[in-house]
Protein backbone atom coordinates (compact mmCIF):
# COMPACT_ATOMS: atom_id res chain seq x y z
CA UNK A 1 -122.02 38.07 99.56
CA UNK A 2 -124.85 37.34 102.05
CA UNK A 3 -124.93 41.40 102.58
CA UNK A 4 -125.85 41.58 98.50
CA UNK A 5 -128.81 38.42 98.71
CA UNK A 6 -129.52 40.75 101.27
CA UNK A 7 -129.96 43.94 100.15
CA UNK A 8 -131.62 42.14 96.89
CA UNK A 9 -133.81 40.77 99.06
CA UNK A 10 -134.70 44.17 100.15
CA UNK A 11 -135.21 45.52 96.82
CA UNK A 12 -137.99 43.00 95.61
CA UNK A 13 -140.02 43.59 98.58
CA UNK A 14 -139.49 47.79 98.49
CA UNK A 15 -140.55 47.28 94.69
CA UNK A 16 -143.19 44.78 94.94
CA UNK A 17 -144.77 47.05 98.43
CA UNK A 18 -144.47 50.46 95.38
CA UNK A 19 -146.45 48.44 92.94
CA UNK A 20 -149.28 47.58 95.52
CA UNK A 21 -149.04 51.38 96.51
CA UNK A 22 -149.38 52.85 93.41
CA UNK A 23 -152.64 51.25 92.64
CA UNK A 24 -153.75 52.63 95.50
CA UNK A 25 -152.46 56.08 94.70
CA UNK A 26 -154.01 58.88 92.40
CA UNK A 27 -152.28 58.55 88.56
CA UNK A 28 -150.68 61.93 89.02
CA UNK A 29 -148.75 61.03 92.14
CA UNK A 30 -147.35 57.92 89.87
CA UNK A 31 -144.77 59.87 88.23
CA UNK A 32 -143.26 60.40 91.46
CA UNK A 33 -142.93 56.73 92.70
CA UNK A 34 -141.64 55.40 89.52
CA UNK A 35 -138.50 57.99 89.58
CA UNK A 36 -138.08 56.98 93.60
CA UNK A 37 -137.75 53.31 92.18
CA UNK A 38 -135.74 53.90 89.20
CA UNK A 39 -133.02 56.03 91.97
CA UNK A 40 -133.32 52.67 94.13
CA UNK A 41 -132.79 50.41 91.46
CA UNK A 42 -130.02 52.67 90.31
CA UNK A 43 -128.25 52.75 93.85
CA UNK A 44 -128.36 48.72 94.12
């Protein structure tokens, strides 16, 4: 249980550090980050 809050834990912070780094990143390197984050969301 306190491996999954976690890992969860984990998650917000990967996904809130993408958002910050795709403002900072061209729009045509976008499509790349958002299907990294949907395969992490998909393996939590």
């Amino acid at each position: 249980m306190r491996s999954t809050q976690t890992s969860r834990d984990a998650s917000c912070r990967s996904i809130s550090w993408n958002r910050r780094s795709k403002l900072a990143t061209p729009r045509r390197s976008r499509a790349p980050l958002a299907a990294d984050l949907l395969r992490e969301m998909s393996a939590d």
